[in-house]
Protein backbone atom coordinates (compact mmCIF):
# COMPACT_ATOMS: atom_id res chain seq x y z
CA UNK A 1 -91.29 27.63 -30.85
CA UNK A 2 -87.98 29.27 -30.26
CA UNK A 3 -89.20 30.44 -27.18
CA UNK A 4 -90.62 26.96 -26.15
CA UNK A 5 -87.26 25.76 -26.23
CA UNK A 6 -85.43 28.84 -24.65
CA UNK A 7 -83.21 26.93 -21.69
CA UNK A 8 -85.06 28.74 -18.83
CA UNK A 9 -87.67 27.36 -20.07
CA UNK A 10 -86.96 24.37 -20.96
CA UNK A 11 -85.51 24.11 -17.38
CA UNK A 12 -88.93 25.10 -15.56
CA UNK A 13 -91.19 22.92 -17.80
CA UNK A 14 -88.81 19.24 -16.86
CA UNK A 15 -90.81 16.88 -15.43
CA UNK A 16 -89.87 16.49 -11.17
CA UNK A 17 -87.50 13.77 -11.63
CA UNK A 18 -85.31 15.70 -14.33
CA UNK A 19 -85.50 18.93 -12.26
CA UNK A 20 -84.23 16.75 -8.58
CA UNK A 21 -81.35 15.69 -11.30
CA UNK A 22 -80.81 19.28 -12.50
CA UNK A 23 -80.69 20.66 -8.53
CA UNK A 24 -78.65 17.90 -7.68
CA UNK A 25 -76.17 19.29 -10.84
CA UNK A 26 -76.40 23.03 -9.88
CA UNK A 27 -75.30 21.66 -6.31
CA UNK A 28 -72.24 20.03 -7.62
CA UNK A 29 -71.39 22.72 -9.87
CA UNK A 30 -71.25 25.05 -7.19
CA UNK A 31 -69.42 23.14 -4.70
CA UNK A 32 -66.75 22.44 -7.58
CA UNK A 33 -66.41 26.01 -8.57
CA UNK A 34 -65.88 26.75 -4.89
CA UNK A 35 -63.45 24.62 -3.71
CA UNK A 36 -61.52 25.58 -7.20
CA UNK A 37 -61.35 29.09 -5.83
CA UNK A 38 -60.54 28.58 -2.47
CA UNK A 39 -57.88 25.73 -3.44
CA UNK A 40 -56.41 28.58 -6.22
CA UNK A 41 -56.21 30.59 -3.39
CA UNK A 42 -54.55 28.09 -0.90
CA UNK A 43 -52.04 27.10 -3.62
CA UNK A 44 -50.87 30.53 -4.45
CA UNK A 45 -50.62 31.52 -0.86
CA UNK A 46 -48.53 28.07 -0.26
CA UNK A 47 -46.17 29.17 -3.09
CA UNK A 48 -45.34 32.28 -1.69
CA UNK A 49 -44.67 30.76 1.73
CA UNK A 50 -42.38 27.97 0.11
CA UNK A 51 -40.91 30.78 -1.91
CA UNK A 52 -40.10 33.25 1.60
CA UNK A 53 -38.77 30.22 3.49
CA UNK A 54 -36.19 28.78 1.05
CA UNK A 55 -34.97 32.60 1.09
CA UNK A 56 -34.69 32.82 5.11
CA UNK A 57 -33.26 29.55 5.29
CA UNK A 58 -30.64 29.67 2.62
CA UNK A 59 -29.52 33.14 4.14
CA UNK A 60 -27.30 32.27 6.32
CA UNK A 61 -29.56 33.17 9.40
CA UNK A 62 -28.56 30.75 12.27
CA UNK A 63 -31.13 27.43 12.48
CA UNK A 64 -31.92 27.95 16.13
CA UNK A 65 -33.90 31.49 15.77
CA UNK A 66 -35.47 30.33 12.21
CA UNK A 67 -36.70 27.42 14.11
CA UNK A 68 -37.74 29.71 16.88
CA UNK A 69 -39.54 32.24 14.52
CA UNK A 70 -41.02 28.90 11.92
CA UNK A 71 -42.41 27.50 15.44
CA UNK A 72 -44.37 30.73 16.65
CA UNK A 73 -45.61 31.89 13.02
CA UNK A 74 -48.73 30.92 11.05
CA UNK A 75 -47.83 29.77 8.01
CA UNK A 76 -50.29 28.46 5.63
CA UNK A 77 -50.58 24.35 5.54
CA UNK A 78 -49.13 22.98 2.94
CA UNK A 79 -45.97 24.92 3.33
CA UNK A 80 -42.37 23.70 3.57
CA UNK A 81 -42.25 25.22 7.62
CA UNK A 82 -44.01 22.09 8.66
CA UNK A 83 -41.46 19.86 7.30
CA UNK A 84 -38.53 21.78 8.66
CA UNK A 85 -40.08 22.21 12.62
CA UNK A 86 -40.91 18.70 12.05
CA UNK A 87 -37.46 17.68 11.60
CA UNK A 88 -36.04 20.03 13.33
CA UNK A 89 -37.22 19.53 16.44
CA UNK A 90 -36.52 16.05 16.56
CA UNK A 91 -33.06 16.70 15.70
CA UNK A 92 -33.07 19.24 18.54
CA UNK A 93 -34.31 16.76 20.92
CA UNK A 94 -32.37 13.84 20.70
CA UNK A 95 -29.20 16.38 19.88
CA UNK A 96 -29.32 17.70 23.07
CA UNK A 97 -28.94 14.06 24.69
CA UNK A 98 -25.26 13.95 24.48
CA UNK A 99 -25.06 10.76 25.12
CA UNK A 100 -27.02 9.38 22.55
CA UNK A 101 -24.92 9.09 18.59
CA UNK A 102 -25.39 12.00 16.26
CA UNK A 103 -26.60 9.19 14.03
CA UNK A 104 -29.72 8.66 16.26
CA UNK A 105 -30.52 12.00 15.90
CA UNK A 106 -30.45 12.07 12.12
CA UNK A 107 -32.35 9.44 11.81
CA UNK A 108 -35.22 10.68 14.03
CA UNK A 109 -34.80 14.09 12.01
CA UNK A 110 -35.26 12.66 8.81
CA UNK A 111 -38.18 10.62 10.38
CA UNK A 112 -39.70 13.87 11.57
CA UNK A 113 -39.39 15.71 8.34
CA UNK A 114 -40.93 12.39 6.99
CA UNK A 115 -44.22 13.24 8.97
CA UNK A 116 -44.19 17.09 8.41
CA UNK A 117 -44.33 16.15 4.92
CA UNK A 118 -47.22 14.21 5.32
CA UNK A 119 -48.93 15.96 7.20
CA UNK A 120 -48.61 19.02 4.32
CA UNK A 121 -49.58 16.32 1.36
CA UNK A 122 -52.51 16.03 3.57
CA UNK A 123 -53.33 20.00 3.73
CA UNK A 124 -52.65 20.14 -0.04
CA UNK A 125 -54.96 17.02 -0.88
CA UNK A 126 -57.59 18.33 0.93
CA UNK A 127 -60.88 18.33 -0.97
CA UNK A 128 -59.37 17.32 -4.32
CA UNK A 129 -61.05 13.76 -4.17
CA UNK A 130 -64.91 16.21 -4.18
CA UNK A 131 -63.42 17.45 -7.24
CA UNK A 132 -62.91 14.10 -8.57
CA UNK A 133 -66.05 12.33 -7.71
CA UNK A 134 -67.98 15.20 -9.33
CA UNK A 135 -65.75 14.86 -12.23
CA UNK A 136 -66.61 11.36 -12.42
CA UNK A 137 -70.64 11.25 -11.63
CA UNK A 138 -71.88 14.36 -12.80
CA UNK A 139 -71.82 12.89 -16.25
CA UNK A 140 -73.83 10.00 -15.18
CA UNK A 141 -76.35 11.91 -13.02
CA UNK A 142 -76.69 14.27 -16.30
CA UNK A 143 -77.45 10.94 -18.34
CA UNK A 144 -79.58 9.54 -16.39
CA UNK A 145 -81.87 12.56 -16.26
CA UNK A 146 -81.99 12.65 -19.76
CA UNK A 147 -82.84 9.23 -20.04
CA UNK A 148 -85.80 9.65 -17.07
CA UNK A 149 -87.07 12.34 -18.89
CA UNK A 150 -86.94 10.76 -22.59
CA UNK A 151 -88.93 7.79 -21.21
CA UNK A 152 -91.56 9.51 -19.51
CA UNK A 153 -91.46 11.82 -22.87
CA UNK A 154 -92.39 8.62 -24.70
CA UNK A 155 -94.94 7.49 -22.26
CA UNK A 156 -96.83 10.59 -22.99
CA UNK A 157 -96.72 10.41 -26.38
CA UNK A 158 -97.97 7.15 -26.80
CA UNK A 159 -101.12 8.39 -24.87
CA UNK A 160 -101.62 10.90 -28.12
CA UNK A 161 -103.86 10.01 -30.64
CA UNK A 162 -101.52 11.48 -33.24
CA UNK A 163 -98.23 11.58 -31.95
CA UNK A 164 -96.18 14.25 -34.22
CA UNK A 165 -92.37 15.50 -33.53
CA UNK A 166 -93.45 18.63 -32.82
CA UNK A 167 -95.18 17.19 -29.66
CA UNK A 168 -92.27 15.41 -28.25
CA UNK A 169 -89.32 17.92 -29.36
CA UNK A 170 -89.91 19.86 -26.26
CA UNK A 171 -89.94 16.69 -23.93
CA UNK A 172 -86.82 15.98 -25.35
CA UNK A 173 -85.11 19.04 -25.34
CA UNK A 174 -85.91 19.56 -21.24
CA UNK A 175 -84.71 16.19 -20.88
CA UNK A 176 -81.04 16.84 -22.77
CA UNK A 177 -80.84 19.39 -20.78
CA UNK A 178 -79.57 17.23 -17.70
CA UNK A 179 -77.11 16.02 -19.62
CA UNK A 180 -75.83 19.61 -20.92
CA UNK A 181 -75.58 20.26 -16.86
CA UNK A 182 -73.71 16.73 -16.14
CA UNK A 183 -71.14 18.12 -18.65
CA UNK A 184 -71.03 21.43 -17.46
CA UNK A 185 -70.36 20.25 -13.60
CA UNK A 186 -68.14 17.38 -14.66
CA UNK A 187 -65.30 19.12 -17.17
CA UNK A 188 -64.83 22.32 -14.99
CA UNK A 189 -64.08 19.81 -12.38
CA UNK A 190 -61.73 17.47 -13.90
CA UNK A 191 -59.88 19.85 -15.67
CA UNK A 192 -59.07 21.37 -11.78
CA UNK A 193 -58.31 18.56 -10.45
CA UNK A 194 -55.77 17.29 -12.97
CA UNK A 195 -54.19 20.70 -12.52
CA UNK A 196 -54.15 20.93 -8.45
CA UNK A 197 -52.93 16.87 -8.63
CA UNK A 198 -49.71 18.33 -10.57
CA UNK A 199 -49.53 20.96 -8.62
CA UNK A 200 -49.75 18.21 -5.55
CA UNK A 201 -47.25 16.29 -7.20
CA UNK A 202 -45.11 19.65 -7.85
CA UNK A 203 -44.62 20.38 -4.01
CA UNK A 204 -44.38 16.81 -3.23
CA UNK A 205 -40.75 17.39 -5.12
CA UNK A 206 -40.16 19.90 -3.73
CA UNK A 207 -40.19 18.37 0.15
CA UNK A 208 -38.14 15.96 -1.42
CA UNK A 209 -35.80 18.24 -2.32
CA UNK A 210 -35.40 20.44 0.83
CA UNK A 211 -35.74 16.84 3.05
CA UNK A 212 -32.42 15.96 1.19
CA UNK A 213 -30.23 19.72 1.59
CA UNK A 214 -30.94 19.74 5.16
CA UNK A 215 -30.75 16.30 6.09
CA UNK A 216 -27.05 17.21 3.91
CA UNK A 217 -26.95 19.93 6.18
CA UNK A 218 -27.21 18.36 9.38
CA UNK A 219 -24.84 15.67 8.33
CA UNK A 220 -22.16 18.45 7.89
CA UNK A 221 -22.84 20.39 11.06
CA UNK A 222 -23.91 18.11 13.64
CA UNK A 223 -20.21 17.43 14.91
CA UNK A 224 -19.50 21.03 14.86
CA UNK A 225 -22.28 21.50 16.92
CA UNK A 226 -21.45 19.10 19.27
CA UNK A 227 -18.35 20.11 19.48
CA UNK A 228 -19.34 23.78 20.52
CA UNK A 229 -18.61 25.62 17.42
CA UNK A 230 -22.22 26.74 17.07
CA UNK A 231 -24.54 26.55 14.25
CA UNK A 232 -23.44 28.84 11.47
CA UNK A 233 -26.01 28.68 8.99
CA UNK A 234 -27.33 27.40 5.85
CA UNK A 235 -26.00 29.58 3.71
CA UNK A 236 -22.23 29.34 5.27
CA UNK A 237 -22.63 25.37 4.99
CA UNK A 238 -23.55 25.49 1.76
């Protein structure tokens, strides 16, 4: 008996509807577990790349070259970089149309640091909603297996001419089963997702953040640099 209801092979003795619901499960399950590694991955790598920026940029190196190098580097998406060439280069562009007001030139900043940050919510919210909808089915799919596989369970034993427990235990048992892999796929799931979302939410603070400094930043230097004193920094400005 113990062996009749060992999980392998309770598994291979489902009827074919439970075992479609059980592939469909093991699908999910893998797909979840696999964008949870590669978006692990993505977010530590983004972290270290927000973490090396703020350094360059508060150092005091001068904007123009940390634009320069920011523009030809590959920096992973999701990463502040985006925002700042973003903004940046706006600023540059209308900046060097001296007859246009600094203000103009602020304002198109601000609005291209507006859709660099965008752009990196994008990166960073990529495949998070798989994570959810399998969060959010996988229970269901799981149930109605279970429920497939209880009625056709039934079925069978009403056929019996002495229907006993210890007929339809088994037929049961394969049938939970579905549901065991609903949970399994599900909880894995939402328990990444609610953890990448704050970790969404987390970065989305901190473009906030940097938007503000170097919009502050430009405010305080842009006459200067009209005025052909240079650029002198971030960390002299601050």
């Amino acid at each position: 008996m113990a062996n009749e209801l060992s999980i392998t092979h309770l598994i291979l003795g489902a009827g074919p509807v439970v075992k479609m619901v059980m592939l469909i499960l093991l699908a999910a399950s893998v797909l979840s577990w696999t964008i949870m590694l590669r978006k692990r991955r993505a977010f530590a790598q983004v972290a270290t790349a927000i973490e090396g920026f703020e350094r360059r940029f508060w150092s005091g190196r001068d904007m123009e070259e940390l634009y320069r190098v920011a523009a030809s580097s590959v920096y992973p998406p999701g990463s502040v970089e985006g925002v700042f060439i973003g903004g940046y280069k706006e600023f540059r562009h209308l900046y060097e149309q001296s007859h246009l007001p600094i203000e103009a030139a602020l304002d198109s900043a601000q609005r291209g640091m507006r859709a660099g940050m965008s752009r990196e919510m994008e990166a960073l919210d990529e495949h998070l909603p798989y994570l959810a909808t399998i969060g959010s089915i996988s229970p269901y799919i799981g149930l109605f297996g279970t429920v497939w596989g209880i009625m056709a369970a039934f079925q069978a034993l009403g056929s019996t001419g002495q229907p006993t427990l210890a007929l339809v235990a088994p037929a049961i048992s394969e049938a939970l089963v579905a549901t065991a892999m609903g949970l399994f796929a599900a909880i894995p799931a939402v328990i990444a997702y609610n953890r990448f979302a704050a970790e969404v939410e987390h970065r989305a603070g901190q473009y906030e953040a940097f938007i503000e400094e170097f919009m502050s930043l430009l405010q305080r230097q842009a006459h200067a640099f009209r005025a052909g004193l240079g650029q002198r920094g971030a960390a002299a400005a601050r």
